[in-house]
C-alpha atoms as a PDB file:
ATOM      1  CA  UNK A   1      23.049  12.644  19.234  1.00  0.00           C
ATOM      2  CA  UNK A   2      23.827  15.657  16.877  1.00  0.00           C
ATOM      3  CA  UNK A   3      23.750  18.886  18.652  1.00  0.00           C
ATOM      4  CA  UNK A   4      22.983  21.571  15.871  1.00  0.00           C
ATOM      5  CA  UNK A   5      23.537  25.270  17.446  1.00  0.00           C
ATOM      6  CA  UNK A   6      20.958  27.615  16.085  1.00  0.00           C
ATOM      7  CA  UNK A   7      21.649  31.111  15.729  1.00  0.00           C
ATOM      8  CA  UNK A   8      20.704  34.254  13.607  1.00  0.00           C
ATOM      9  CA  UNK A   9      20.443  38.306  13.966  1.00  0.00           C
ATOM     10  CA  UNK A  10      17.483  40.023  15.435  1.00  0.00           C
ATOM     11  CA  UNK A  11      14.561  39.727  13.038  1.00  0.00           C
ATOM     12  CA  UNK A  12      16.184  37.242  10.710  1.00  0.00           C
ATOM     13  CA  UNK A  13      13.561  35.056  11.351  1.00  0.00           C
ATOM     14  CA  UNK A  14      14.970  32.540  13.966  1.00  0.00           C
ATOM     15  CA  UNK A  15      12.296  31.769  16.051  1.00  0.00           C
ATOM     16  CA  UNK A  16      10.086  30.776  12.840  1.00  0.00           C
ATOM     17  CA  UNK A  17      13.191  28.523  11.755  1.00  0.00           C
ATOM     18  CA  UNK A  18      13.754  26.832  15.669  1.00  0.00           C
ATOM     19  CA  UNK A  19       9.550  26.196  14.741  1.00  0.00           C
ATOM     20  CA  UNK A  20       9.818  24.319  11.537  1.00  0.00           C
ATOM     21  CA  UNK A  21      12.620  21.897  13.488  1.00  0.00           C
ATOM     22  CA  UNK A  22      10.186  21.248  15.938  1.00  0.00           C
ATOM     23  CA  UNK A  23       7.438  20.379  13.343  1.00  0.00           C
ATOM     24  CA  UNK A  24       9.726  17.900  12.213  1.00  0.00           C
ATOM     25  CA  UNK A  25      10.112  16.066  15.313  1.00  0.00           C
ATOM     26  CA  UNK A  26      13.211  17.466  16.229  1.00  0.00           C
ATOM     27  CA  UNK A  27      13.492  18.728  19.968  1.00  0.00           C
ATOM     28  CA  UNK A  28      13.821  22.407  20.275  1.00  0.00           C
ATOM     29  CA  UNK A  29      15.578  23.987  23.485  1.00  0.00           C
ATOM     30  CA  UNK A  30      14.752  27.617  23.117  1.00  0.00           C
ATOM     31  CA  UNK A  31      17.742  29.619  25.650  1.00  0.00           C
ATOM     32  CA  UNK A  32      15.339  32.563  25.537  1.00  0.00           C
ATOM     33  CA  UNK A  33      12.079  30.737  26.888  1.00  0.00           C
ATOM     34  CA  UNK A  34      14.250  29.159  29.580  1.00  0.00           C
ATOM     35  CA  UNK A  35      15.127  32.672  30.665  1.00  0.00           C
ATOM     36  CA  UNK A  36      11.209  34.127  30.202  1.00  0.00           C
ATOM     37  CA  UNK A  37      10.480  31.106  32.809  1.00  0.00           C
ATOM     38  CA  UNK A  38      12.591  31.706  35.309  1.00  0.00           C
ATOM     39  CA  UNK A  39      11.830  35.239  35.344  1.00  0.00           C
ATOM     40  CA  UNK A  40       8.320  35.014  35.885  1.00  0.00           C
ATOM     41  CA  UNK A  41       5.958  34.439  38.111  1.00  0.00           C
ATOM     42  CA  UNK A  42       7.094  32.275  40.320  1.00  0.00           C
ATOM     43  CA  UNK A  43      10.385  30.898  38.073  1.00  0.00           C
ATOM     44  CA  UNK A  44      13.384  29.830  40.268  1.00  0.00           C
ATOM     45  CA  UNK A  45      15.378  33.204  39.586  1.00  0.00           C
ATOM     46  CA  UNK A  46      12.742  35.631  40.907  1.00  0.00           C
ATOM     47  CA  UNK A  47      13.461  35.706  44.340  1.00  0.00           C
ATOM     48  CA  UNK A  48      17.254  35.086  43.724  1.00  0.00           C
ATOM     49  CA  UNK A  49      17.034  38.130  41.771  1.00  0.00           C
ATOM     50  CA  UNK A  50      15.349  40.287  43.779  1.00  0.00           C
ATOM     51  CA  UNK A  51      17.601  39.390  46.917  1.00  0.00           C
ATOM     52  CA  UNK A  52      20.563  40.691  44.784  1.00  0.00           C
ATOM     53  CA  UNK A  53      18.550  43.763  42.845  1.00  0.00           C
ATOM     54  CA  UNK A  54      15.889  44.527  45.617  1.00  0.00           C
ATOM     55  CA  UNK A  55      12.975  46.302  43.885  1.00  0.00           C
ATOM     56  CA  UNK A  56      12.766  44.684  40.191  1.00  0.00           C
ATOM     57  CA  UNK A  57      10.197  42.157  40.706  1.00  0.00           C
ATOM     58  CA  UNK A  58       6.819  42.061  41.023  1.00  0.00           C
ATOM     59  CA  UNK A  59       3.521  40.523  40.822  1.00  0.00           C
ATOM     60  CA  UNK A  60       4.870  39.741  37.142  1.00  0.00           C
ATOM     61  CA  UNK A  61       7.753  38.074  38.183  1.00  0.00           C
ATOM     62  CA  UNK A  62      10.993  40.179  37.199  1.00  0.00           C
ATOM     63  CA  UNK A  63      10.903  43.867  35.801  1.00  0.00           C
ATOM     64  CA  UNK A  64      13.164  43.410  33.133  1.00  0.00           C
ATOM     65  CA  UNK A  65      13.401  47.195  31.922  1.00  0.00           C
ATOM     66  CA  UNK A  66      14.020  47.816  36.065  1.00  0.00           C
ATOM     67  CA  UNK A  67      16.520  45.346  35.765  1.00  0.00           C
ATOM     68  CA  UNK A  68      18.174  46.212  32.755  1.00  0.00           C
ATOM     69  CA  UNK A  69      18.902  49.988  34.168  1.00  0.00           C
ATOM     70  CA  UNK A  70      20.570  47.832  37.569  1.00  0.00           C
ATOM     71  CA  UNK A  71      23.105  45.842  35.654  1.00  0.00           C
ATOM     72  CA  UNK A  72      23.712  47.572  31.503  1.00  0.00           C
ATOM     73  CA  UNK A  73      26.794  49.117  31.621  1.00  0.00           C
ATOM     74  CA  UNK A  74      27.870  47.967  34.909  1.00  0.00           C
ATOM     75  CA  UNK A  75      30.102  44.922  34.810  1.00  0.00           C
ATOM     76  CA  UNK A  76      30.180  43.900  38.347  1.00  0.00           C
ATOM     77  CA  UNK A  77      26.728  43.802  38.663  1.00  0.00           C
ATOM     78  CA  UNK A  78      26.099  42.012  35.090  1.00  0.00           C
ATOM     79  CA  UNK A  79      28.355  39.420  36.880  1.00  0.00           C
ATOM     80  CA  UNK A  80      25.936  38.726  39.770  1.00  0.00           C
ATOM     81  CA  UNK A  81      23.001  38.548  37.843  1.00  0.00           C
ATOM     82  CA  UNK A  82      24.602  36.002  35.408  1.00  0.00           C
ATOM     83  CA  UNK A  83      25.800  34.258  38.874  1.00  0.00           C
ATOM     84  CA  UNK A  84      22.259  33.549  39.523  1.00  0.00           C
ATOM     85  CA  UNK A  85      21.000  32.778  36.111  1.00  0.00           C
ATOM     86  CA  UNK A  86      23.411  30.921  34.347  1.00  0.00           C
ATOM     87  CA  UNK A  87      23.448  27.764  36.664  1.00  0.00           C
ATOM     88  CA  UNK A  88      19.489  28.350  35.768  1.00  0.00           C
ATOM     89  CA  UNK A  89      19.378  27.637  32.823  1.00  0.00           C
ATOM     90  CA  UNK A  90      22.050  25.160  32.944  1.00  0.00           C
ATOM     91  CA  UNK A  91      19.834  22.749  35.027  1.00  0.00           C
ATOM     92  CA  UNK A  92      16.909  23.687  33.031  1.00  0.00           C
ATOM     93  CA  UNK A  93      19.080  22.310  29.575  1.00  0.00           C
ATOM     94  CA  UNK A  94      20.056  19.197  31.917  1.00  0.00           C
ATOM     95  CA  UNK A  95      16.444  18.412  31.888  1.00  0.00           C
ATOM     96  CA  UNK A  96      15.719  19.134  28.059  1.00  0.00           C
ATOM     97  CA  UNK A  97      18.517  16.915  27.433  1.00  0.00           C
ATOM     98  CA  UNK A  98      17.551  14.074  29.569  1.00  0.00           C
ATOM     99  CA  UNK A  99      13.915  13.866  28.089  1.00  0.00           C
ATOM    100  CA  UNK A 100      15.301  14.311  24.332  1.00  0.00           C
ATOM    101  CA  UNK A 101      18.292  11.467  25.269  1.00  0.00           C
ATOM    102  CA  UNK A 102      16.720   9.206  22.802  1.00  0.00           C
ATOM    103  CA  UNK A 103      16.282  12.022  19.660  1.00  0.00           C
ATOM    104  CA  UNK A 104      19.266  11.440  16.912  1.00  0.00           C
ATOM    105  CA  UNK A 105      19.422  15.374  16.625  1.00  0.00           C
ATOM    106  CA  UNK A 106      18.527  18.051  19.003  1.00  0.00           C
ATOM    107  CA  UNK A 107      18.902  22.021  18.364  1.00  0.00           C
ATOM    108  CA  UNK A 108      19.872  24.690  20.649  1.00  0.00           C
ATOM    109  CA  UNK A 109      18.385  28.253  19.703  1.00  0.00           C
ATOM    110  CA  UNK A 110      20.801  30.597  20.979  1.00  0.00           C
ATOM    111  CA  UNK A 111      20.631  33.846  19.937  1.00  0.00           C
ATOM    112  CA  UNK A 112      24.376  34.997  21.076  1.00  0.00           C
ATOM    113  CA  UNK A 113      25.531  31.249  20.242  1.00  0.00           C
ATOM    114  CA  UNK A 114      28.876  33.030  18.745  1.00  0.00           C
ATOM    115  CA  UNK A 115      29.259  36.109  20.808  1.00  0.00           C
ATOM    116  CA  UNK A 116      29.619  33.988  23.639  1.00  0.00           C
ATOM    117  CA  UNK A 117      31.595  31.252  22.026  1.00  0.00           C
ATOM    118  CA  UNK A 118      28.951  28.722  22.902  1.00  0.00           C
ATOM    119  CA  UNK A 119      29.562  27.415  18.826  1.00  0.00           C
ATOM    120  CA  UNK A 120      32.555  25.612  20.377  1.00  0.00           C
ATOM    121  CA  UNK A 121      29.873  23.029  21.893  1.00  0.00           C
ATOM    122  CA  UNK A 122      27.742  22.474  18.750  1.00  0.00           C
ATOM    123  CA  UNK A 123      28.789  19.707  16.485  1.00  0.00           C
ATOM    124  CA  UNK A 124      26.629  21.967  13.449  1.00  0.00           C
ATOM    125  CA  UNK A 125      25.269  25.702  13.631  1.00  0.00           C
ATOM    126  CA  UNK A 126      22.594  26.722  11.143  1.00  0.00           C
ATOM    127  CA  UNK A 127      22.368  30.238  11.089  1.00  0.00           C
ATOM    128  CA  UNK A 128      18.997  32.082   9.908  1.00  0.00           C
ATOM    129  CA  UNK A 129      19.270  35.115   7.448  1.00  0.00           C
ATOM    130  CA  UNK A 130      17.668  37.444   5.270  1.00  0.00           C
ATOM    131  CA  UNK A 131      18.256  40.442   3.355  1.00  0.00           C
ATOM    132  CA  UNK A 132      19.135  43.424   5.199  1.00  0.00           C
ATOM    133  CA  UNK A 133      15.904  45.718   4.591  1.00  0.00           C
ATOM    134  CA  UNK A 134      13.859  42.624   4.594  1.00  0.00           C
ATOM    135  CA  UNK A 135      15.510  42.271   8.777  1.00  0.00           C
ATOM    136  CA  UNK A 136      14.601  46.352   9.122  1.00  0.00           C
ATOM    137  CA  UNK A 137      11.157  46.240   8.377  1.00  0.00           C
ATOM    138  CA  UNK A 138      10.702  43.024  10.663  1.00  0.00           C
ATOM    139  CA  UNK A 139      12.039  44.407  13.641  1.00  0.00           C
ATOM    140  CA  UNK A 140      10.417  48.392  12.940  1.00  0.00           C
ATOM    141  CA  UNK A 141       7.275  46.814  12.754  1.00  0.00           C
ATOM    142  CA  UNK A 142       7.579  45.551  16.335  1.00  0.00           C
ATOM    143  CA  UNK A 143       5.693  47.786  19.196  1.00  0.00           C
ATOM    144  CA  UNK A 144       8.413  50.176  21.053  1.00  0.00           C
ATOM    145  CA  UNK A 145      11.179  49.652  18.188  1.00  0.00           C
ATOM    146  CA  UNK A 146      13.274  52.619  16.390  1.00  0.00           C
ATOM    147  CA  UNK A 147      16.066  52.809  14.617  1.00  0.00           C
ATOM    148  CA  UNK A 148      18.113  54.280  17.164  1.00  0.00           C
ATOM    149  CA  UNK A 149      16.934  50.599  18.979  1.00  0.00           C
ATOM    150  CA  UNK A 150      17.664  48.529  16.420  1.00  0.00           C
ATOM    151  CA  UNK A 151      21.037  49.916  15.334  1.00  0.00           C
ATOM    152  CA  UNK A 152      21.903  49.670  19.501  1.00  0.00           C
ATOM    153  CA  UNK A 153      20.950  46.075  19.168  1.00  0.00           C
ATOM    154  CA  UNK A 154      23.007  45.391  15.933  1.00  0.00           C
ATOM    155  CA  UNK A 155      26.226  46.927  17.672  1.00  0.00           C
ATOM    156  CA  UNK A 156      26.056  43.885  20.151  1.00  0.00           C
ATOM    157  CA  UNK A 157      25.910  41.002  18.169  1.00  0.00           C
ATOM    158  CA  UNK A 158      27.921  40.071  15.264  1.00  0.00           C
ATOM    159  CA  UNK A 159      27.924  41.068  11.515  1.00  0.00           C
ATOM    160  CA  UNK A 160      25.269  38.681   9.774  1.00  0.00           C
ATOM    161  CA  UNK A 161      28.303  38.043   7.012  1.00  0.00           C
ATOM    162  CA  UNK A 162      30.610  36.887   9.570  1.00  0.00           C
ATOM    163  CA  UNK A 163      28.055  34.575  11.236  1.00  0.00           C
ATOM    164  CA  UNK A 164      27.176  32.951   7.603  1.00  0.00           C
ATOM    165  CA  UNK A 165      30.827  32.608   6.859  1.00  0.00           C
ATOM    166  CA  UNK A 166      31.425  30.619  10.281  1.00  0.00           C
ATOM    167  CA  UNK A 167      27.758  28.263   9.927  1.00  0.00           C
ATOM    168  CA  UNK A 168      27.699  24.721   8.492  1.00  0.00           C
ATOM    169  CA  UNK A 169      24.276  25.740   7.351  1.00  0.00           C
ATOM    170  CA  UNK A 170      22.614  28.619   6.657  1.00  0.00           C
ATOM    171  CA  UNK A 171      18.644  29.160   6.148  1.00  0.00           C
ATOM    172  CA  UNK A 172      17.207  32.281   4.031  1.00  0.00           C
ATOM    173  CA  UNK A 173      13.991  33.256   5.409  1.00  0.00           C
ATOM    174  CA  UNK A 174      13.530  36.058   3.188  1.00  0.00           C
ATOM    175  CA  UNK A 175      12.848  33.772   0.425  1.00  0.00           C
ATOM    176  CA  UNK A 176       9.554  32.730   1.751  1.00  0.00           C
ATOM    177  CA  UNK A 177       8.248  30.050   4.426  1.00  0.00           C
ATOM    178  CA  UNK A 178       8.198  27.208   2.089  1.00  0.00           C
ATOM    179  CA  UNK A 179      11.559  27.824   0.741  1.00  0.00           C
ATOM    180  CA  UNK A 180      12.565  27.809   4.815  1.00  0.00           C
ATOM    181  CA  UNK A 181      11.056  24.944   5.616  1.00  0.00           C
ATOM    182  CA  UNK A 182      12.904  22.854   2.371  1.00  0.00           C
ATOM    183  CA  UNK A 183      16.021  24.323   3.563  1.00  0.00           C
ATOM    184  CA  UNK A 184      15.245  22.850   7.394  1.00  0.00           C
ATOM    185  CA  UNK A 185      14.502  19.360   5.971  1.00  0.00           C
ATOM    186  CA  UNK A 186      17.666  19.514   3.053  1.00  0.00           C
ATOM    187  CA  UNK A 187      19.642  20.202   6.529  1.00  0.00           C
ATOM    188  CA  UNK A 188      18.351  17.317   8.155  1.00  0.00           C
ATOM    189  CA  UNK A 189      18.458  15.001   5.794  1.00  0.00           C
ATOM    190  CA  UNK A 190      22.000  15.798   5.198  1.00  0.00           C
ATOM    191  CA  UNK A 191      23.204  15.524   8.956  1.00  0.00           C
ATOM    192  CA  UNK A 192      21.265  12.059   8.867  1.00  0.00           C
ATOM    193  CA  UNK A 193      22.797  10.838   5.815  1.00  0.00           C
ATOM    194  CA  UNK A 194      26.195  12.719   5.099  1.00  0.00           C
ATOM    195  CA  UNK A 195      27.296  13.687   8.882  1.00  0.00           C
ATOM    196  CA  UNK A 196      28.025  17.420   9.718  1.00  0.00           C
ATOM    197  CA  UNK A 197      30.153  19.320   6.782  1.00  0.00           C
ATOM    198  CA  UNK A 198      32.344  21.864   6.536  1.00  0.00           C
ATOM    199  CA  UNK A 199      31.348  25.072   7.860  1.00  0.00           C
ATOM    200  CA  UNK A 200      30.230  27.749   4.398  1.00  0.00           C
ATOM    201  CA  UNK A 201      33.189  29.729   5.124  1.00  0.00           C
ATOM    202  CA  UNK A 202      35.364  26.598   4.298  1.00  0.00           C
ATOM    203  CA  UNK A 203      33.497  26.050   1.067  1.00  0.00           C
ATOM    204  CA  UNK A 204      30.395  27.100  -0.812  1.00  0.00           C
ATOM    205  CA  UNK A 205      27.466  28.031   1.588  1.00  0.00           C
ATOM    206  CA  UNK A 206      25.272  25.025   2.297  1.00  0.00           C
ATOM    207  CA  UNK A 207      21.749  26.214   2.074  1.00  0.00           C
END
């Protein structure tokens, strides 16, 4: 089994990428879903969570703007909540990778993949791009979004240079769907036939 790390920048297109793997039969374990589940209604975090932050659930499972003001810019209390949610998820990928155990290539989207070092488990990342206005008028158009927003979010993850510069793959999205999609099956046919090469930085970017 190849485990291909997927990764990209808000509004880069990710989530449309992860979708085109799965439409080609590849299984898809989507870290953010995992979280969305446990958090709501009824997901194995909620009452975990609201034990340690009383007050930021309710009848929707957790408040995640109430919970956000309980744990940004305080470390200690960042710590307990990813106490509770990491082992989570953990079991939750035990089970995605016990009912894809027979699939010759799975993929991980993971939007921090490298700002949490988590690209030292991948045997390939593929990370999802697209021009730089093209990813600002994505995320603007998205209800609740500014620039002050976006430019907060951009200040946590890494540069989208650095990220292509450390993938074995890289898909354009701002080239159009179809062009996406060729890229998605060029990158599987090449993992099935040629094995995992070097990473772009290494060489000339593989798209």
């Amino acid at each position: 089994m190849i485990l291909v790390g997927l990764t990209g920048s808000i509004g880069m297109g990710k989530s449309t990428t992860a979708k085109m793997f799965a439409e080609e039969g590849v299984p898809v374990y989507d870290a953010d879903a995992a979280v969305h589940a446990l958090y709501a209604p009824g997901g194995a975090a909620v009452s975990l969570i609201e034990t340690a932050f009383p007050g930021v659930t309710g009848e929707s499972g957790v408040d995640r703007a109430r919970l956000s003001e309980r744990v940004v810019g305080k470390p200690e209390e960042l710590k307990k909540l990813e106490a509770i949610v990491h082992p989570l998820v953990a079991q939750s990928r035990g089970a995605f990778f016990e009912a894809a155990r027979d699939a010759d290539i799975v993929v991980l989207d993971i939007p921090l993949l490298f700002e949490t070092g988590g690209e030292k488990a991948m045997d390939a990342v593929v990370v999802v791009t697209a021009p730089e206005h093209v990813q600002r008028q994505r995320v603007l158009e998205r209800e609740s979004m500014d620039e002050a927003k976006l430019d907060a979010i951009l200040a946590r993850q890494m540069h989208d240079a650095e990220k292509r510069a450390r993938a074995h793959f890289v898909v354009d999205t701002g080239r159009g769907l179809a062009h996406a999609r060729d890229q998605v099956r060029h990158i599987l046919a090449t993992l099935r036939s040629s094995g995992v090469p070097k990473v772009a930085g290494q060489g000339e970017p593989t798209h």
